[in-house]
C-alpha atoms as a PDB file:
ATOM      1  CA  UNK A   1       3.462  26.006   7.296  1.00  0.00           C
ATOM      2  CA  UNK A   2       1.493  26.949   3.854  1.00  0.00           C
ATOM      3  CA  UNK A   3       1.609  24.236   1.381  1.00  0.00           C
ATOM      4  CA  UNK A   4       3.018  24.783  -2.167  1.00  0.00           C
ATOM      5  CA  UNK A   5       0.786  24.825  -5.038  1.00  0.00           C
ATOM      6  CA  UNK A   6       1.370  24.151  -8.477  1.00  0.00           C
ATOM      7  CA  UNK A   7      -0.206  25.346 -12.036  1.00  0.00           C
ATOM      8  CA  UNK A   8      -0.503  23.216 -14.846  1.00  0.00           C
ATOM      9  CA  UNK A   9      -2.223  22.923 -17.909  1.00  0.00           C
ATOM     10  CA  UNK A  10      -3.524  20.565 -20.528  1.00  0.00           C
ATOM     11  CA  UNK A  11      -2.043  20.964 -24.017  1.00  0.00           C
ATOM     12  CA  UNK A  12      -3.725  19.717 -27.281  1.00  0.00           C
ATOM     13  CA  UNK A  13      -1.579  17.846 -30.145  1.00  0.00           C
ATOM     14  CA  UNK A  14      -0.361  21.390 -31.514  1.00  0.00           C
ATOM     15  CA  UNK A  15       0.224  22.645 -28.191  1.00  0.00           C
ATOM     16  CA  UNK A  16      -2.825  24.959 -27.735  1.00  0.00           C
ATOM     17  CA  UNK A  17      -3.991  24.961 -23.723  1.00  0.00           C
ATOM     18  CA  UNK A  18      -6.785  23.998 -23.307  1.00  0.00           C
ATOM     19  CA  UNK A  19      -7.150  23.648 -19.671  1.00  0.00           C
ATOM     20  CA  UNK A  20      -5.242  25.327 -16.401  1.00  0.00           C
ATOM     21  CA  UNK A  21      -5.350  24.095 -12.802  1.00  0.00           C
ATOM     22  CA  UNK A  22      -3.789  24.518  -9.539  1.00  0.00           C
ATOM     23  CA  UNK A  23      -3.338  22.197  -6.868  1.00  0.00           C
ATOM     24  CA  UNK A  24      -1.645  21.020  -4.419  1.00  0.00           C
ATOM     25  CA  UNK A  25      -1.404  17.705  -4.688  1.00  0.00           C
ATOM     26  CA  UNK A  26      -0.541  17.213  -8.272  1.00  0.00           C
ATOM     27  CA  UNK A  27       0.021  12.997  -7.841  1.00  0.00           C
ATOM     28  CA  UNK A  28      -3.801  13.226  -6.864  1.00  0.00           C
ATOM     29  CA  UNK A  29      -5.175  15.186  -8.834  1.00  0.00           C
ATOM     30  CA  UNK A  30      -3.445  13.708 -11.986  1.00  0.00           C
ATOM     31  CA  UNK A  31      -5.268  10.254 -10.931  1.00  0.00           C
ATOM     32  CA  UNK A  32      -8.376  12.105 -10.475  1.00  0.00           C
ATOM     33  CA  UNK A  33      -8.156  13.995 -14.038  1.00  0.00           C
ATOM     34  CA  UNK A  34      -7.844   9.865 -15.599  1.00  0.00           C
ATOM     35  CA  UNK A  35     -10.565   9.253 -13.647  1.00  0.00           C
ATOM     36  CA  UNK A  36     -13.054  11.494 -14.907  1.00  0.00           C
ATOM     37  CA  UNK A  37     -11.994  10.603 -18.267  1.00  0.00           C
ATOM     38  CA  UNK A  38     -12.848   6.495 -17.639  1.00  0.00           C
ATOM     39  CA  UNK A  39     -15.539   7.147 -16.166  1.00  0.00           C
ATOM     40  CA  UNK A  40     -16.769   8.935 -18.840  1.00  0.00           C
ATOM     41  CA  UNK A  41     -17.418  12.429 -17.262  1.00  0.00           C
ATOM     42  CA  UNK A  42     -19.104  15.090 -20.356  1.00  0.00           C
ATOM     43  CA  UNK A  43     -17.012  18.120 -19.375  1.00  0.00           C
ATOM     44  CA  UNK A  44     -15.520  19.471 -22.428  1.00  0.00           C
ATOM     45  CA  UNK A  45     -12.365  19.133 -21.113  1.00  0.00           C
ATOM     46  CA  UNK A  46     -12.887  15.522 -20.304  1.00  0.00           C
ATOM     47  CA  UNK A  47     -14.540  15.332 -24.008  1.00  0.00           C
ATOM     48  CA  UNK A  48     -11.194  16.610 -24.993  1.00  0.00           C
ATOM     49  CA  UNK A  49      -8.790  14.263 -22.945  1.00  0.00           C
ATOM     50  CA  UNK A  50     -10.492  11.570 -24.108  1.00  0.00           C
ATOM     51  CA  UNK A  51     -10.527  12.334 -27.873  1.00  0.00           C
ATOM     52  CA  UNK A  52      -6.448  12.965 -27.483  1.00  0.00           C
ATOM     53  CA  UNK A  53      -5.792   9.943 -25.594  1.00  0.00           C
ATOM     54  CA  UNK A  54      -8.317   7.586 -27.631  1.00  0.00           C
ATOM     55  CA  UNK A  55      -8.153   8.778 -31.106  1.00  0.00           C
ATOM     56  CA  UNK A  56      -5.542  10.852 -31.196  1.00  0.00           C
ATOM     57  CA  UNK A  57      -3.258   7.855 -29.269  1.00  0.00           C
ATOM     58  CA  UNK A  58      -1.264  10.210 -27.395  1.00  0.00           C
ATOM     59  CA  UNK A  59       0.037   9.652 -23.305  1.00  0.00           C
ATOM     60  CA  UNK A  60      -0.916  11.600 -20.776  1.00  0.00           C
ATOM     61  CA  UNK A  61       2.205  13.352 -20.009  1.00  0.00           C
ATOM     62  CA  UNK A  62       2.003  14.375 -23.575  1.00  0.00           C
ATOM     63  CA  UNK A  63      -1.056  16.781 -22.673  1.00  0.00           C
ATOM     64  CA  UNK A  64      -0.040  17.533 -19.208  1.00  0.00           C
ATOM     65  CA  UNK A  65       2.653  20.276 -18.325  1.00  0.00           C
ATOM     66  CA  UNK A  66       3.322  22.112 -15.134  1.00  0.00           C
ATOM     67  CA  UNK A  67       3.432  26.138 -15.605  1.00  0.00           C
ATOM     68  CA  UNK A  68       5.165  26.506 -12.154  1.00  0.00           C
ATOM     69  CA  UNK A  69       5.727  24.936  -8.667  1.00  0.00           C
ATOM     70  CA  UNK A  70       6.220  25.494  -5.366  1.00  0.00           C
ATOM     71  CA  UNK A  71       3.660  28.483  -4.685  1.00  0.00           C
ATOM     72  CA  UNK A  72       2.473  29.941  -1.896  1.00  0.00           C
ATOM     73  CA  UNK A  73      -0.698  30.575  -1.163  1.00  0.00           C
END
């Protein structure tokens, strides 16, 4: 059996992507996208996270949308 991916994206406050991933574990890999941001990892789009969550005081499921689900790969 294949597993089923997903594809989501990061949105800034106006909307703008600004980051797209696929995975298939999306629980996961949410937890592991907060992560990087405590732990203060310098990718831009961990600069980015942390600026709209921090400054900009908005939630994570504000900036996080999945594109689609269930593909296979």
């Amino acid at each position: 059996m294949k597993k089923k991916h997903c594809i989501y994206a990061f949105k800034n406050e106006i909307g703008e992507v600004f980051y797209i991933g696929k995975t298939c574990r999306i629980k996961i890999r949410k937890k592991e996208h907060l992560r990087e941001v405590e732990k203060g990892n310098k990718l831009p789009k961990y600069n980015k996270l942390r600026k709209l969550l921090n400054e900009e005081g908005l939630l994570f499921e504000d900036i996080f949308s999945i594109i689609e689900e269930d593909l296979s790969c």
